[in-house]
C-alpha atoms as a PDB file:
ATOM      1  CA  UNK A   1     -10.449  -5.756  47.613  1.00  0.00           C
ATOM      2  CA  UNK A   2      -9.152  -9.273  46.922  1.00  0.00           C
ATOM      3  CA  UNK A   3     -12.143  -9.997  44.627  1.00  0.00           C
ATOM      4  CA  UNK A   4     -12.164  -6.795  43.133  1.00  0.00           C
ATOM      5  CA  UNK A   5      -7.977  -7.566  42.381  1.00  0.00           C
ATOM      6  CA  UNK A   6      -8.871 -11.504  41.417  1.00  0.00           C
ATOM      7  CA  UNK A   7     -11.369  -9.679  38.530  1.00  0.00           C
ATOM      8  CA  UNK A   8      -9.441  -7.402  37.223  1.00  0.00           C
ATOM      9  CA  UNK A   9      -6.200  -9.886  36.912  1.00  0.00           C
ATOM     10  CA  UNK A  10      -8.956 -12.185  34.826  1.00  0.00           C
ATOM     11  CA  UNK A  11      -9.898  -9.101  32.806  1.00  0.00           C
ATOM     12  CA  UNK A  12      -6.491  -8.829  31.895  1.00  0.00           C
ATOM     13  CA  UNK A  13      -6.021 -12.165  30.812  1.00  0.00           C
ATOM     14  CA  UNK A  14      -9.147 -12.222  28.626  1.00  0.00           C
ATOM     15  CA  UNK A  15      -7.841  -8.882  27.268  1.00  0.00           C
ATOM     16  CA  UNK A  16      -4.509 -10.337  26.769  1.00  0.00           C
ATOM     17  CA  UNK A  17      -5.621 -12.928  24.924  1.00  0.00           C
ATOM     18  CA  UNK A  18      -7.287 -10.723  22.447  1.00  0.00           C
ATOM     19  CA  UNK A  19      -5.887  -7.391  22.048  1.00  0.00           C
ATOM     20  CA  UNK A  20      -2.530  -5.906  21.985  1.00  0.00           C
ATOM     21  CA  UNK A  21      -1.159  -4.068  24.660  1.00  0.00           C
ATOM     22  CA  UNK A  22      -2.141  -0.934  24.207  1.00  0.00           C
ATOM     23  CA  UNK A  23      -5.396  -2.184  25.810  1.00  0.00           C
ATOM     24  CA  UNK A  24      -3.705  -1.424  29.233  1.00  0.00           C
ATOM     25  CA  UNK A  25      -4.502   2.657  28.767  1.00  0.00           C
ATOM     26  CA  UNK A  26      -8.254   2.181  29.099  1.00  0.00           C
ATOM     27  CA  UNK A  27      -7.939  -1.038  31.340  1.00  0.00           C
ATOM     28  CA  UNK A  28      -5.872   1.558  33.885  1.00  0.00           C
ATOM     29  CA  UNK A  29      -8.156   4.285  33.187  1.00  0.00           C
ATOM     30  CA  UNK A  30     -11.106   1.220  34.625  1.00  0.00           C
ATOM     31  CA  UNK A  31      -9.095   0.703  37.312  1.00  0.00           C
ATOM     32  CA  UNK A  32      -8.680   4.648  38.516  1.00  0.00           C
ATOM     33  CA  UNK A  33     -12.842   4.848  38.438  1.00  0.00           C
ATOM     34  CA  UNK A  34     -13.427   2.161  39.699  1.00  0.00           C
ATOM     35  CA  UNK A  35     -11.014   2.480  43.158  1.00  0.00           C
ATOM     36  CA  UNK A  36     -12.781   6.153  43.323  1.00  0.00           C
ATOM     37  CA  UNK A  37     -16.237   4.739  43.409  1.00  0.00           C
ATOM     38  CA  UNK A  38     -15.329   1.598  45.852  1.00  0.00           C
ATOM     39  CA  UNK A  39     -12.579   3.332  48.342  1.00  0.00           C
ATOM     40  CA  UNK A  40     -12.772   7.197  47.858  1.00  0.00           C
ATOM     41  CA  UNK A  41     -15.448   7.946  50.457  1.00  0.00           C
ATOM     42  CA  UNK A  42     -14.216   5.794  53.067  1.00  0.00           C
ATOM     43  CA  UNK A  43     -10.518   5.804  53.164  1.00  0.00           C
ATOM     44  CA  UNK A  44      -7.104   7.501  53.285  1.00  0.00           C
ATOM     45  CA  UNK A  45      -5.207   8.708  50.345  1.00  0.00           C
ATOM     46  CA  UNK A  46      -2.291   5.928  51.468  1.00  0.00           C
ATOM     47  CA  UNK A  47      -5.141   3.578  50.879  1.00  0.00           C
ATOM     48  CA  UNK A  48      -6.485   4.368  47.633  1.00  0.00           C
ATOM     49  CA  UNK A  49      -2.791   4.543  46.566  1.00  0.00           C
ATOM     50  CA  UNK A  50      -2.181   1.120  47.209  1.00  0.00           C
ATOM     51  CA  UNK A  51      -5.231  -0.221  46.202  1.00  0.00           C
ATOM     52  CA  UNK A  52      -4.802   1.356  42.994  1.00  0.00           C
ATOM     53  CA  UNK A  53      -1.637   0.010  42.261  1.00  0.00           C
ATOM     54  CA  UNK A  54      -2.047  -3.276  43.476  1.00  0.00           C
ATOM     55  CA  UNK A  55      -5.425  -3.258  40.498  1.00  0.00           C
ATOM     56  CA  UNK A  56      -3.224  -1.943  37.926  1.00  0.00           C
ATOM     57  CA  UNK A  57      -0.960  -4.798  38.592  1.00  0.00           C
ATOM     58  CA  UNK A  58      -3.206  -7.164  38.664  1.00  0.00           C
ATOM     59  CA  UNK A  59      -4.196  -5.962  35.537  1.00  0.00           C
ATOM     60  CA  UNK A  60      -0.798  -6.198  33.840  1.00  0.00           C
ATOM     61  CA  UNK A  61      -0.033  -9.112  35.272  1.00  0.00           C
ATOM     62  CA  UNK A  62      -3.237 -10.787  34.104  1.00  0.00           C
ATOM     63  CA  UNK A  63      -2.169  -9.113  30.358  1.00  0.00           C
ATOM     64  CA  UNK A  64       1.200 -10.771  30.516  1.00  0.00           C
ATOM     65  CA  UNK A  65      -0.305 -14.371  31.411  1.00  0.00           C
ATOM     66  CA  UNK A  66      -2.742 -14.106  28.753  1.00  0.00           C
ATOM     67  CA  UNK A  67      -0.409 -12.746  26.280  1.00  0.00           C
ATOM     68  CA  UNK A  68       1.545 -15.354  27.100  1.00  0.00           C
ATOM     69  CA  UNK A  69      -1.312 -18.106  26.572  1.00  0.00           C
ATOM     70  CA  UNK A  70      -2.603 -16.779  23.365  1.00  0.00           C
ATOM     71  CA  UNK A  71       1.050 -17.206  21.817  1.00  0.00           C
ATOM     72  CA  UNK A  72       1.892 -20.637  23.268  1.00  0.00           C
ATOM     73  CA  UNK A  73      -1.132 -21.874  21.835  1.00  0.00           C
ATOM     74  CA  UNK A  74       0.093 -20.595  18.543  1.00  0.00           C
ATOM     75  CA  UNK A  75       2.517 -23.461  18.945  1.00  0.00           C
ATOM     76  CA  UNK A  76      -0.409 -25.831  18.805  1.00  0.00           C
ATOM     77  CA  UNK A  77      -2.695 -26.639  16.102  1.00  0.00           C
ATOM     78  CA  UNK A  78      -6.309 -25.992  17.688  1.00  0.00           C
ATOM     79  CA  UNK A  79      -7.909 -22.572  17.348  1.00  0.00           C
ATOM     80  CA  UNK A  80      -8.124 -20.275  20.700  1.00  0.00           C
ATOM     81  CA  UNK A  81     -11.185 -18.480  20.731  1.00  0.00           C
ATOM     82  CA  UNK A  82     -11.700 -18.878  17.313  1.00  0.00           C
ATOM     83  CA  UNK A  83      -8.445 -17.699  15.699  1.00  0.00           C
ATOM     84  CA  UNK A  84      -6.786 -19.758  13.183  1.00  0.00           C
ATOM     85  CA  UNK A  85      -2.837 -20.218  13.219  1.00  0.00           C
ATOM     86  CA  UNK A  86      -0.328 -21.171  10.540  1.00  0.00           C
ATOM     87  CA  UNK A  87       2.660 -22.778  11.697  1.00  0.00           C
ATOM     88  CA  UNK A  88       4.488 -21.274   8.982  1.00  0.00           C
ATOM     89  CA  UNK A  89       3.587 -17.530   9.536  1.00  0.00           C
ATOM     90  CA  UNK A  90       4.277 -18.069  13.587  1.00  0.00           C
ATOM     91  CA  UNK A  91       7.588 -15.900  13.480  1.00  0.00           C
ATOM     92  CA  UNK A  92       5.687 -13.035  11.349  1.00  0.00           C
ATOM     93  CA  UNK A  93       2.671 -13.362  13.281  1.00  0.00           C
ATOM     94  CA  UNK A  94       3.883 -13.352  16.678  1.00  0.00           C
ATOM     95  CA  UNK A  95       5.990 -10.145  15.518  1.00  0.00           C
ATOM     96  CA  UNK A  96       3.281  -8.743  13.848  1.00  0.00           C
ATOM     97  CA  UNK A  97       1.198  -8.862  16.725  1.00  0.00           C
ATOM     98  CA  UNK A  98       3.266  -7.165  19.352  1.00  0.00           C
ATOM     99  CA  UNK A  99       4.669  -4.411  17.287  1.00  0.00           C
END
C-alpha cells in the first residue's frame, strides 16, 4: 500500500508539472479502480475507505508539489521539460495557467 501511495504521489507531481488541475478528476477516478482491483476482494469496507483516501491524497499532494515546482522554476531561466518562460509574462502566465 505504501508503494502503491509513493506512485501515485509521483504521478501527481509529474501531472502537476504539466497540466492544470483539473487533471485531479481522472487521476481520482485512477485511484477508485485501482483500490477496487488491489483491496476489494480481500478486505473490509473501513479498509478500502482509508486506502482510498490516503491515494487520493497522495495524489493531491503530489499535484500541489509539482505545481509548485513547475512555477518556481518559472522564476529561473532554464526550460522545465521543455517549456520556455519569459520573465516578463510571469504574472500573466502564472495567472493564466491556474485559472
Amino acid at each position: 500500500m505504501i508503494l502503491t501511495a509513493l506512485l501515485n504521489g509521483l504521478l501527481g507531481v509529474i501531472c502537476g508539472l504539466r497540466f492544470r488541475v483539473l487533471i485531479l478528476v481522472p487521476l481520482t477516478a485512477v485511484a477508485l479502480v485501482e483500490i477496487f482491483f488491489l483491496k476489494a476482494a480481500h478486505e473490509k469496507w473501513s479498509s478500502i475507505f482509508l486506502a482510498t483516501i490516503a491515494l487520493m491524497l497522495s495524489l493531491e499532494i503530489g499535484y500541489i508539489v509539482g505545481a509548485v515546482l513547475g512555477s518556481s522554476h518559472l522564476l529561473s531561466d532554464r526550460p522545465l521539460l521543455g517549456r520556455k518562460c519569459d520573465k516578463w509574462s510571469l504574472v500573466g502566465g502564472v495567472l493564466k495557467s491556474y485559472i
